[in-house]
C-alpha atoms as a PDB file:
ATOM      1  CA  UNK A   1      74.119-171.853 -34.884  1.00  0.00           C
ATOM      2  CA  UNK A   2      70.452-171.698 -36.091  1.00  0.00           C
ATOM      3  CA  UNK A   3      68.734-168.636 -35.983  1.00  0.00           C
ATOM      4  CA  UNK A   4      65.960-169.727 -34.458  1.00  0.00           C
ATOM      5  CA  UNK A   5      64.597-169.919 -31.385  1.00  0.00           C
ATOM      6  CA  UNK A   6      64.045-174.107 -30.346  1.00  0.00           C
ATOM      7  CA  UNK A   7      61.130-173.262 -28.087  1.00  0.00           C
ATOM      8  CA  UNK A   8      58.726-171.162 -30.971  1.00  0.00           C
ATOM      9  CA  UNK A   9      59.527-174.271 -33.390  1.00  0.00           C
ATOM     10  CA  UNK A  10      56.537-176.353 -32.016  1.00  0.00           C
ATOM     11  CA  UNK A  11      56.202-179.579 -30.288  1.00  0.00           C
ATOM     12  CA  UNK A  12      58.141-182.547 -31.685  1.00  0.00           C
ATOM     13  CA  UNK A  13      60.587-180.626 -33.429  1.00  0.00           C
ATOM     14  CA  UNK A  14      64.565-180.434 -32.642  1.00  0.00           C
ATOM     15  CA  UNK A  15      67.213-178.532 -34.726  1.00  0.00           C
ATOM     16  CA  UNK A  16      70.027-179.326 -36.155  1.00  0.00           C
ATOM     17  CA  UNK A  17      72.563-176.911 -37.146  1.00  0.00           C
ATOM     18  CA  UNK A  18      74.879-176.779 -40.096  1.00  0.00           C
ATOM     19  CA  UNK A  19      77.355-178.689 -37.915  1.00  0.00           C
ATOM     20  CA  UNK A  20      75.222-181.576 -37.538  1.00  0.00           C
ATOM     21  CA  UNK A  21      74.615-180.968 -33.855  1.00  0.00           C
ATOM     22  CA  UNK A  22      71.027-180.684 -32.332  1.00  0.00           C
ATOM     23  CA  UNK A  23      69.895-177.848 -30.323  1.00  0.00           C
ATOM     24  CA  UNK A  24      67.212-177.591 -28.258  1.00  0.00           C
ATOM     25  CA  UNK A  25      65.475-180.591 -26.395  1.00  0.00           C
ATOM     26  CA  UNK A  26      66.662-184.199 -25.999  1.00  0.00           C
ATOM     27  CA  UNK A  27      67.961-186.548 -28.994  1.00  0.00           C
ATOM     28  CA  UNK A  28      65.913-188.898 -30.866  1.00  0.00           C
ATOM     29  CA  UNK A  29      65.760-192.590 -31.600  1.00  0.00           C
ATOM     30  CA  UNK A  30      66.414-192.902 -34.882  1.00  0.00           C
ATOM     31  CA  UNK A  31      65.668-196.364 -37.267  1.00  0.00           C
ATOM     32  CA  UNK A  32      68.379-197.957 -39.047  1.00  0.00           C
ATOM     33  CA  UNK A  33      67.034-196.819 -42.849  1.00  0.00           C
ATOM     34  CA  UNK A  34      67.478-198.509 -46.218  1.00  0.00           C
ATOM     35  CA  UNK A  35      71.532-199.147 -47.079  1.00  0.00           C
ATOM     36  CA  UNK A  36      71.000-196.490 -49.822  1.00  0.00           C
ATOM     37  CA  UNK A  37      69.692-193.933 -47.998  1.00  0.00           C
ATOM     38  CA  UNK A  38      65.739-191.864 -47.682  1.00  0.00           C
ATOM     39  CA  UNK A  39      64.429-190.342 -50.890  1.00  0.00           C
ATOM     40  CA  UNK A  40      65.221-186.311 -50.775  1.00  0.00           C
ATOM     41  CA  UNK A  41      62.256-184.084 -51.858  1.00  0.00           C
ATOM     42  CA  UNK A  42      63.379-180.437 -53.120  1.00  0.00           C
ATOM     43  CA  UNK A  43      60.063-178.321 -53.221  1.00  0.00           C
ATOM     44  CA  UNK A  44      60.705-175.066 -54.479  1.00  0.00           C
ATOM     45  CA  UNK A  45      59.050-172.092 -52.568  1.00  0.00           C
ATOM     46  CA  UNK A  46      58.573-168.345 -53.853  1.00  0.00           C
ATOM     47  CA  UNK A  47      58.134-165.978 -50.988  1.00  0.00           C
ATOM     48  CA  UNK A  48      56.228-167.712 -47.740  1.00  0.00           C
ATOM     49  CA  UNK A  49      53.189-168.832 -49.047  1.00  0.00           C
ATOM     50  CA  UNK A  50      52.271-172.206 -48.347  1.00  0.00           C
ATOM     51  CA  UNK A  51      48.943-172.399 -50.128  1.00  0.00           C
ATOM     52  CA  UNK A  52      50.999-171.746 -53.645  1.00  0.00           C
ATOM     53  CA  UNK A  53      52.435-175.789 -53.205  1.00  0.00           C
ATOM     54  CA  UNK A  54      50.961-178.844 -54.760  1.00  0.00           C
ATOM     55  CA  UNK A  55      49.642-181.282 -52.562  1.00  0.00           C
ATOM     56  CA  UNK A  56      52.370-183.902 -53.588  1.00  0.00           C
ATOM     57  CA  UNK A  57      54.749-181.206 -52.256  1.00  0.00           C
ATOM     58  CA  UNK A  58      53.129-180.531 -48.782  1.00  0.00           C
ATOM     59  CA  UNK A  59      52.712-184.200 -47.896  1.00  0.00           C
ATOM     60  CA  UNK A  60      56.555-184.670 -48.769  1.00  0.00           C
ATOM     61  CA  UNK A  61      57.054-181.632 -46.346  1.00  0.00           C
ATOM     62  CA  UNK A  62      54.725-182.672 -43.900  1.00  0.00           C
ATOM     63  CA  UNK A  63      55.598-186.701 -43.640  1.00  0.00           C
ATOM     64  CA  UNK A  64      59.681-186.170 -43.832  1.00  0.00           C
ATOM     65  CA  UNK A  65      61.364-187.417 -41.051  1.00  0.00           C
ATOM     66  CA  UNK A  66      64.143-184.313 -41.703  1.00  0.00           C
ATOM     67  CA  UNK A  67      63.344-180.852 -43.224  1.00  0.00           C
ATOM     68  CA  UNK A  68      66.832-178.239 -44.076  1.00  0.00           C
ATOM     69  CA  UNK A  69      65.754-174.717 -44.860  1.00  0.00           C
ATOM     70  CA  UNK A  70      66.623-171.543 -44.203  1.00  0.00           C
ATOM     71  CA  UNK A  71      66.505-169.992 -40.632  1.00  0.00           C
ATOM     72  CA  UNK A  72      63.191-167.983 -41.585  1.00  0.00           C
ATOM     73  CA  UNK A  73      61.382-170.820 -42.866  1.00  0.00           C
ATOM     74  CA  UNK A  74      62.349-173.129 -40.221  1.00  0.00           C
ATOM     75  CA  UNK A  75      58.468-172.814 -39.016  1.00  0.00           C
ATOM     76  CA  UNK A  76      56.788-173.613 -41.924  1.00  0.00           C
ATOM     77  CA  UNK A  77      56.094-176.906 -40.858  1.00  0.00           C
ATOM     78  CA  UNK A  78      53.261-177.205 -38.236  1.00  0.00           C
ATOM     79  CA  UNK A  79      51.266-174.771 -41.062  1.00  0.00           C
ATOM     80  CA  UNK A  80      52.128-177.385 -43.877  1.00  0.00           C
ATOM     81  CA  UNK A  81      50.488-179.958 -41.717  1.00  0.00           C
ATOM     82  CA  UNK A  82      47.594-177.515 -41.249  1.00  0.00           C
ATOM     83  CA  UNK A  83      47.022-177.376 -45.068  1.00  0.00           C
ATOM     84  CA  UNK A  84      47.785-180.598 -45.821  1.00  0.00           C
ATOM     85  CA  UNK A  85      45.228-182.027 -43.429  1.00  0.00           C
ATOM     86  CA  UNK A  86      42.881-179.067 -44.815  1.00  0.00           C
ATOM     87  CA  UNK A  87      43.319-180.204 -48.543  1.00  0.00           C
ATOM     88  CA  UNK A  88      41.727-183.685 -47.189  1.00  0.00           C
ATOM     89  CA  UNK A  89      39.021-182.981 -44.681  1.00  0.00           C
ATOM     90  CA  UNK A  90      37.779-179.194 -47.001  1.00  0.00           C
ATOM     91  CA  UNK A  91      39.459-179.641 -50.617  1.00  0.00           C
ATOM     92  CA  UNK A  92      38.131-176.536 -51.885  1.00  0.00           C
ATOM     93  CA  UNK A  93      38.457-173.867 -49.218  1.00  0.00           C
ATOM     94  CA  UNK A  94      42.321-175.035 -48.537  1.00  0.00           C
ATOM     95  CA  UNK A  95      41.758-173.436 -44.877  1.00  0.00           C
ATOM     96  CA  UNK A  96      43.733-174.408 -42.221  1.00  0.00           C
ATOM     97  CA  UNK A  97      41.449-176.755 -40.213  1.00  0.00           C
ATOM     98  CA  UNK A  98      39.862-175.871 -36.192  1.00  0.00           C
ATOM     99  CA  UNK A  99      42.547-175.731 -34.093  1.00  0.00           C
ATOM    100  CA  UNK A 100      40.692-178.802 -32.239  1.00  0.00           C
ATOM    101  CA  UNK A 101      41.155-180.777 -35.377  1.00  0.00           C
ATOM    102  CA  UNK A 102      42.843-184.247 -34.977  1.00  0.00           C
ATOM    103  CA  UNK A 103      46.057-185.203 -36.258  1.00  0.00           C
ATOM    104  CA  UNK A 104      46.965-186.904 -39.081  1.00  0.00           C
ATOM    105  CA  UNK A 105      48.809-190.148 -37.917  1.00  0.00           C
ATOM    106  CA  UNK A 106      51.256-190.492 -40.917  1.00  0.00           C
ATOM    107  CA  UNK A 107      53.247-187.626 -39.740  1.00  0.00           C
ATOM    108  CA  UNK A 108      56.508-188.250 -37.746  1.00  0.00           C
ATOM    109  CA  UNK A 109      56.417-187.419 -34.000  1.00  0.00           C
ATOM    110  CA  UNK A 110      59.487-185.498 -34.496  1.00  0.00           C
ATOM    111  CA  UNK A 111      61.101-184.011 -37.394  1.00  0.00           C
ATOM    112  CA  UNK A 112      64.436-183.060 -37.274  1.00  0.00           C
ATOM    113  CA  UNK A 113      65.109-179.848 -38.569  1.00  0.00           C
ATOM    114  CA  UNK A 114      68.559-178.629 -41.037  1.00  0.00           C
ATOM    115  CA  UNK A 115      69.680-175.373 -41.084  1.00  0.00           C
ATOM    116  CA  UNK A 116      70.287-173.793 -44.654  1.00  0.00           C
ATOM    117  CA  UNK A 117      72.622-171.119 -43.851  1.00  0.00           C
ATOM    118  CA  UNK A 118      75.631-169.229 -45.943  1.00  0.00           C
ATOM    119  CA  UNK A 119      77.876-172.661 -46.258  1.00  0.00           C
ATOM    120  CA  UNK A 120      75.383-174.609 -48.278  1.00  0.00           C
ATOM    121  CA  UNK A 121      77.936-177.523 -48.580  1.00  0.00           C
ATOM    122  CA  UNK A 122      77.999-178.138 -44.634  1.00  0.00           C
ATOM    123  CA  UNK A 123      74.114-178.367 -44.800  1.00  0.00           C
ATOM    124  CA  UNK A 124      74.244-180.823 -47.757  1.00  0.00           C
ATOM    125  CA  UNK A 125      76.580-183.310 -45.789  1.00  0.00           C
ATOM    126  CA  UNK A 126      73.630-182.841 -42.826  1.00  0.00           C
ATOM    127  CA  UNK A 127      71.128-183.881 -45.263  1.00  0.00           C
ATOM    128  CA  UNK A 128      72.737-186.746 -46.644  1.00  0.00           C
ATOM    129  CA  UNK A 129      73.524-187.618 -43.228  1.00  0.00           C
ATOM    130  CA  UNK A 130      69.931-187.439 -42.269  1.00  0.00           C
ATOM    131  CA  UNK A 131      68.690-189.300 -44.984  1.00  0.00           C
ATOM    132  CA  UNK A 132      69.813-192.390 -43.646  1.00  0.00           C
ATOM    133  CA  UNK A 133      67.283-192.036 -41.316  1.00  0.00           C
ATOM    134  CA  UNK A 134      64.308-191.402 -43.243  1.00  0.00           C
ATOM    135  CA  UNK A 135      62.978-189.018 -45.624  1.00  0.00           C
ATOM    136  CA  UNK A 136      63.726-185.449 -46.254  1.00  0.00           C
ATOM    137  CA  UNK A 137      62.601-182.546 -47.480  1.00  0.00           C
ATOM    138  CA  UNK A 138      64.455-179.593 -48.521  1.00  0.00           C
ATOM    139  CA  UNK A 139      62.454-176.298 -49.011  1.00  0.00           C
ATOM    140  CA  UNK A 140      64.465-174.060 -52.001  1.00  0.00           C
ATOM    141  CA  UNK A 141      63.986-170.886 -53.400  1.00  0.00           C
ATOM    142  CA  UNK A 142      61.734-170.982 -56.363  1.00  0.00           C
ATOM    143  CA  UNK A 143      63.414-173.418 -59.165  1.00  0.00           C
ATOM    144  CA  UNK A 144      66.208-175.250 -57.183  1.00  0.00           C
ATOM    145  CA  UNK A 145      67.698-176.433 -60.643  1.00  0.00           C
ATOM    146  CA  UNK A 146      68.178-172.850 -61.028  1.00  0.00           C
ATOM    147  CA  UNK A 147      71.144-171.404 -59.313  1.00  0.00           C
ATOM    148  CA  UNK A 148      69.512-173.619 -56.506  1.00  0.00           C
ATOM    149  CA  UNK A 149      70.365-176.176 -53.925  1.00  0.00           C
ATOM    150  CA  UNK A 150      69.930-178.912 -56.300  1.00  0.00           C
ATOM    151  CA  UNK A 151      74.058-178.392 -57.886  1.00  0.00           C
ATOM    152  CA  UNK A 152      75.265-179.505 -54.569  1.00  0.00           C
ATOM    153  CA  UNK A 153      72.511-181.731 -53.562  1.00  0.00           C
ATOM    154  CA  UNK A 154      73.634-183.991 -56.715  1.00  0.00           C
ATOM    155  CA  UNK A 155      77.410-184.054 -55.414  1.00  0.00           C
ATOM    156  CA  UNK A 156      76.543-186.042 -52.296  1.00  0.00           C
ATOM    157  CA  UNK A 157      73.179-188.093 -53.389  1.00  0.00           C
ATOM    158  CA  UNK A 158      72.458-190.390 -56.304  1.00  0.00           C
ATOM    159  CA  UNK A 159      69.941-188.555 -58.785  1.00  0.00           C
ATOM    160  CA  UNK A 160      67.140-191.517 -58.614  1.00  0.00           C
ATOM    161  CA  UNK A 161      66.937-190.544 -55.054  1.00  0.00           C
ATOM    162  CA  UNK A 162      66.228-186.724 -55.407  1.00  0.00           C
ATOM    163  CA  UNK A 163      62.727-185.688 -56.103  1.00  0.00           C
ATOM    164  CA  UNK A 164      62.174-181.788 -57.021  1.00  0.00           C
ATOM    165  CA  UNK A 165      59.085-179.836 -56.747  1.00  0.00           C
ATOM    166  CA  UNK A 166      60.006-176.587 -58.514  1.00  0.00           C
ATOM    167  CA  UNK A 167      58.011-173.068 -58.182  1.00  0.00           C
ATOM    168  CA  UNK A 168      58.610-170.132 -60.768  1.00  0.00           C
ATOM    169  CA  UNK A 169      62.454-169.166 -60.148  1.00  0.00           C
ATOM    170  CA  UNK A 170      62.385-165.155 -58.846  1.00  0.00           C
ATOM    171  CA  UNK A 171      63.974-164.383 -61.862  1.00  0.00           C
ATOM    172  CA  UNK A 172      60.955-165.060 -63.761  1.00  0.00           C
ATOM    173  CA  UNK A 173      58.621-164.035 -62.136  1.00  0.00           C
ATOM    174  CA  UNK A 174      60.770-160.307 -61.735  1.00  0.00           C
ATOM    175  CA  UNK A 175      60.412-160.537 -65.223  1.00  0.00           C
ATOM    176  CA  UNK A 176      57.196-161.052 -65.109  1.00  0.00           C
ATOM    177  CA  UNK A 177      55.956-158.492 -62.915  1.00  0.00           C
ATOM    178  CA  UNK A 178      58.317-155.833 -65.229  1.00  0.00           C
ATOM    179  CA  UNK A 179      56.021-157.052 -68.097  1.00  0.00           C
ATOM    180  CA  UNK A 180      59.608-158.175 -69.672  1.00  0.00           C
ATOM    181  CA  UNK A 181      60.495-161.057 -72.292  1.00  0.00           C
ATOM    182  CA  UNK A 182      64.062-162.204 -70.441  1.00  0.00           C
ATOM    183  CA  UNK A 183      65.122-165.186 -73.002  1.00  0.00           C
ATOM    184  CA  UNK A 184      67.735-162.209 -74.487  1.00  0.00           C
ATOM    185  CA  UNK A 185      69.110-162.030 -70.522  1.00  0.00           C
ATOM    186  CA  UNK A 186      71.672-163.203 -68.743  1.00  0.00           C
ATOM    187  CA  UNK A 187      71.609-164.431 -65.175  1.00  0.00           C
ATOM    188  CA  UNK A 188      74.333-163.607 -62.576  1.00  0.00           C
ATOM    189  CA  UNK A 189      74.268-164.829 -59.678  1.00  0.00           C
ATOM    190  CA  UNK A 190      76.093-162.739 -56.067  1.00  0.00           C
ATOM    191  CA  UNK A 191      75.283-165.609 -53.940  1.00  0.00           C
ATOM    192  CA  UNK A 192      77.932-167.414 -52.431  1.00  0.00           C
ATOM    193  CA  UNK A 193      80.992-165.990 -54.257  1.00  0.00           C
ATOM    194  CA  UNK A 194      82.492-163.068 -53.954  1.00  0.00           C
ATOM    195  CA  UNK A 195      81.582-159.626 -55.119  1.00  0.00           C
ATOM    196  CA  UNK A 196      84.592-159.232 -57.618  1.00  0.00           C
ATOM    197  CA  UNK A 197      83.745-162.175 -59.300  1.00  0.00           C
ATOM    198  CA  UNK A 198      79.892-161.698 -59.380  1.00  0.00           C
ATOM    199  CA  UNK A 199      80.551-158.709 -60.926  1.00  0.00           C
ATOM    200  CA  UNK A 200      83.057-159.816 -63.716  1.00  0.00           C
ATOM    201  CA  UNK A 201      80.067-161.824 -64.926  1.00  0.00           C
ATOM    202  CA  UNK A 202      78.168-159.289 -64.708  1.00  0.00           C
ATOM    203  CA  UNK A 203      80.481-156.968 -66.703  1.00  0.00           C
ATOM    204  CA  UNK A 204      80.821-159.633 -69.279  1.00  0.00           C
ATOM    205  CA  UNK A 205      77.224-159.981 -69.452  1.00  0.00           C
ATOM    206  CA  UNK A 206      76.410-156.843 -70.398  1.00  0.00           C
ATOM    207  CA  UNK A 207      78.924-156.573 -72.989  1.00  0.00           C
ATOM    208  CA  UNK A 208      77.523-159.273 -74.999  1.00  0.00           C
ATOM    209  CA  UNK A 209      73.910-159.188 -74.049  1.00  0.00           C
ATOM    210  CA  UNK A 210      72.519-155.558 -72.859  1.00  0.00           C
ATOM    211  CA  UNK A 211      70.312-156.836 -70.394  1.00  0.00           C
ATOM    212  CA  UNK A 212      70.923-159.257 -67.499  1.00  0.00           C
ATOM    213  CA  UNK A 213      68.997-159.853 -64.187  1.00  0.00           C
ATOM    214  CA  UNK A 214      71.646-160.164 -60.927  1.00  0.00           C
ATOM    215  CA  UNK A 215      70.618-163.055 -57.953  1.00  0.00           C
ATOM    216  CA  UNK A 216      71.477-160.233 -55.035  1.00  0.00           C
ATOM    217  CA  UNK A 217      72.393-161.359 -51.487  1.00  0.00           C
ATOM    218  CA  UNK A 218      72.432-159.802 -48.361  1.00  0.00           C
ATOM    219  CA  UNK A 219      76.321-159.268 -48.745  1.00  0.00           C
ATOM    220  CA  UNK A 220      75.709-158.023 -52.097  1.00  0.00           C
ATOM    221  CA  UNK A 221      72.706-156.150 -52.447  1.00  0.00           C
ATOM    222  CA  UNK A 222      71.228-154.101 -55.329  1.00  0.00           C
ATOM    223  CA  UNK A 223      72.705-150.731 -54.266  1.00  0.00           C
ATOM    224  CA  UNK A 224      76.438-151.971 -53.723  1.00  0.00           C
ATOM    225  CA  UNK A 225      75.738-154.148 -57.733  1.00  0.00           C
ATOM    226  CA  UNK A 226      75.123-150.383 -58.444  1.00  0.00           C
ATOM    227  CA  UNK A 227      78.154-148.973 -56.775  1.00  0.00           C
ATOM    228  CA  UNK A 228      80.044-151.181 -58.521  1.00  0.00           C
ATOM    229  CA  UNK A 229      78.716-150.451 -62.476  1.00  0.00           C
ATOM    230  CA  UNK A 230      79.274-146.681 -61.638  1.00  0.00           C
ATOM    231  CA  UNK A 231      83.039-146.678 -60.809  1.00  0.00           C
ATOM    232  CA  UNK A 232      84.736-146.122 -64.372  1.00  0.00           C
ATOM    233  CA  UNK A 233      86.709-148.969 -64.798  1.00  0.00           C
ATOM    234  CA  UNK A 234      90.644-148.709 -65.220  1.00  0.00           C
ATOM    235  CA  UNK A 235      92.466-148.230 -68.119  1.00  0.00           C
ATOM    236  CA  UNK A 236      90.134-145.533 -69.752  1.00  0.00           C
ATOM    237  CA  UNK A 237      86.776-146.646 -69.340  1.00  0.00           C
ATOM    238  CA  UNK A 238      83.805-144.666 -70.359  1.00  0.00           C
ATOM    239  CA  UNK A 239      81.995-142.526 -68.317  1.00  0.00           C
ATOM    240  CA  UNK A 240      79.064-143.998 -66.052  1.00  0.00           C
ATOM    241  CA  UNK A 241      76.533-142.756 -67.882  1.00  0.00           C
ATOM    242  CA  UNK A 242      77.551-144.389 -71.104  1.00  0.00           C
ATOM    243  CA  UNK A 243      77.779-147.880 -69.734  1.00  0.00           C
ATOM    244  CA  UNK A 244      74.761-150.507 -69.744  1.00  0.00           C
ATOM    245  CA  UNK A 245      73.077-150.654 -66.854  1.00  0.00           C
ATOM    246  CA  UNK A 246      71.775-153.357 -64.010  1.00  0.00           C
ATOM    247  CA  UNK A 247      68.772-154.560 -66.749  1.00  0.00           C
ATOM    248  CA  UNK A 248      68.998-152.247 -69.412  1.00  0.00           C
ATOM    249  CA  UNK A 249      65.357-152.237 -71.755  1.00  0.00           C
ATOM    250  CA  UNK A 250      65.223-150.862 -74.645  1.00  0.00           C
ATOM    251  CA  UNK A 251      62.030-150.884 -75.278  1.00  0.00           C
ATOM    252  CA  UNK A 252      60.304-147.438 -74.851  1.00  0.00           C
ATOM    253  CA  UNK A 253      58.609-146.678 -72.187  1.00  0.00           C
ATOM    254  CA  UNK A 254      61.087-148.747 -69.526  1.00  0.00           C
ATOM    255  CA  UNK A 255      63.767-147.039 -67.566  1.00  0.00           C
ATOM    256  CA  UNK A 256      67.278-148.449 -67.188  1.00  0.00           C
ATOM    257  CA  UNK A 257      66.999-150.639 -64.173  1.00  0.00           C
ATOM    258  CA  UNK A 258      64.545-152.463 -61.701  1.00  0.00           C
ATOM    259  CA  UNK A 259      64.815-154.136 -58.433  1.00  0.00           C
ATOM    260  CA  UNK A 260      61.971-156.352 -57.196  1.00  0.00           C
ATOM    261  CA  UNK A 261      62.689-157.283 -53.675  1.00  0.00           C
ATOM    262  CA  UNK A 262      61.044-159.488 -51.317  1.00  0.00           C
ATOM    263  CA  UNK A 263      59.547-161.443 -54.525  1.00  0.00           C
ATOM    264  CA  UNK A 264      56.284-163.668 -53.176  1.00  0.00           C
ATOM    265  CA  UNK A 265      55.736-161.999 -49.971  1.00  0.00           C
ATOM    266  CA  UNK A 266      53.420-159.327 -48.561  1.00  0.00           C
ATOM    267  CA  UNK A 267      56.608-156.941 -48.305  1.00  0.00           C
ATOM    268  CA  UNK A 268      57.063-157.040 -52.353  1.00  0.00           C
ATOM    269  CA  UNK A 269      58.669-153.912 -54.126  1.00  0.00           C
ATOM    270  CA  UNK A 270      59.129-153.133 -57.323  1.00  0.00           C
ATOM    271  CA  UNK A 271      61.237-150.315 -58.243  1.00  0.00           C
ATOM    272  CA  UNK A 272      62.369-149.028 -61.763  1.00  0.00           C
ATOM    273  CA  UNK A 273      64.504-145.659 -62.235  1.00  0.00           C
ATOM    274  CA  UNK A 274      67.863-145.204 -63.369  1.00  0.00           C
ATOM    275  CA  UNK A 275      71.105-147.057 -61.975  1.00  0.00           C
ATOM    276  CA  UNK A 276      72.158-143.217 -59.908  1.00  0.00           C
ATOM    277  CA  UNK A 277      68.757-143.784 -58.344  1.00  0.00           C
ATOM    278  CA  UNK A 278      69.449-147.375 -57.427  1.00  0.00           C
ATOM    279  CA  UNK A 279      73.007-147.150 -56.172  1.00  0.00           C
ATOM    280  CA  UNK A 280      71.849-144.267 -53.513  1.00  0.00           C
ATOM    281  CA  UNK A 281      68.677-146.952 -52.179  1.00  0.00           C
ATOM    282  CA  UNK A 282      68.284-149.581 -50.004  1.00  0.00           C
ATOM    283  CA  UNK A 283      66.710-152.666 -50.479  1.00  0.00           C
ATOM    284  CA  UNK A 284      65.390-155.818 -48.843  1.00  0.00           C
END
């Protein structure tokens, strides 16, 4: 189930969880759609900010006839349709119009809305359900193509009929806001698998490399990543302190690990110290 509440999601809107079935308000007519199914639009959002996206990207958004995202985005679309109409009626202020403003008639009455929750690969069979129907738009984190939606998407729908938007993946732009070259990193991802084998990459990672970046989840956040590097590993392993840490700089001047959190949004952190410091926090 969808957590979301049906009645805060606006007029005209239904959802559909990753099962498929639709919650909130009655079902839709729906037309028949090309044999070979809607085009699918990935746009690639960092944090919630809607005023970062192209124009190309909020009209896809705004004219789907499906949107799948995750629970806490599942309202992004009556602002996208606020912007969009902005961008045409004041180009340069990109201010959400009066609220008395009229409607743009290209949009859909309704737009049924996909769930993106933990099992990614029920919500990609929803989507390329839905796309027989008309078009859809999937909103990703930053660079789908990276550690993304997009591996999946390409399992269940042709590549000519996938469009993707991409924003700066959060790994770049944590990078970034460490003031850190990352094309010596590695990228490990604790999405969606499980812990032991996130953190064999890890491990492996930072045998060869030094420095690596870790995709957390909510399952497997920063402080349990440092848990895990702490505990000396079997078989005579060295002593915590002598192993590499979470993103280990060498560059003077840097400590031994970082966590950016909440990457895009007004609750952004940054925090460097050393991996002790990190495995005792807690992060968003």
């Amino acid at each position: 189930m969808p957590d979301v509440d049906p009645g805060q999601l606006g007029r005209g809107q239904i959802v559909r969880d990753q099962g498929g079935r639709d919650q909130g308000g009655r079902g839709r007519a729906t037309s028949a759609g090309s044999p070979a199914g809607h085009r699918v639009t990935v746009i690639g959002l960092l944090g919630d900010d809607l005023t970062r996206l192209q124009p190309e990207a909020l009209s896809a958004l705004c004219e789907a006839h499906s949107v799948a995202a995750p629970a806490r985005q599942l309202d992004v679309v009556g602002t996208a349709r606020q912007l969009d109409l902005a961008a045409d009626r004041y180009p340069d202020a990109r201010e959400p119009p009066p609220a008395t403003g009229p409607a743009p008639g290209s949009y859909p009455d309704r737009q049924e809305l996909i769930t993106l929750g933990p099992d990614l690969r029920v919500a990609v069979a929803s989507i390329a359900s839905a796309r027989q129907h008309g078009p859809v738009a999937v909103i990703a984190s930053g660079d789908p193509g990276f550690f993304g939606i997009l591996r999946l998407l390409r399992e269940q729908i042709p590549p000519e009929s996938l469009a993707v938007l991409p924003s700066p993946s959060a790994v770049s732009v944590a990078f970034a806001r460490l003031a850190l070259p990352w094309d010596d990193a590695v990228v490990v991802s604790a999405h969606g698998r499980p812990l032991s084998r996130a953190m064999d990459s890890l491990e492996l990672a930072l045998a060869t490399s030094g420095k690596a970046a870790v995709l957390c989840s909510p399952d497997s956040p920063p402080e349990v990543i440092a848990q895990h590097l702490l505990q000396p590993k079997a078989g005579g392993s060295p002593e915590p302190k002598d192993r590499p840490d979470i993103t280990h700089v060498g560059e003077e001047g840097f400590r031994n690990a970082a966590v950016v959190s909440a990457i895009g949004t007004a609750a952004e952190r940054i925090f460097t110290g050393s991996l002790a410091e990190v495995s005792s926090g807690i992060f968003d």
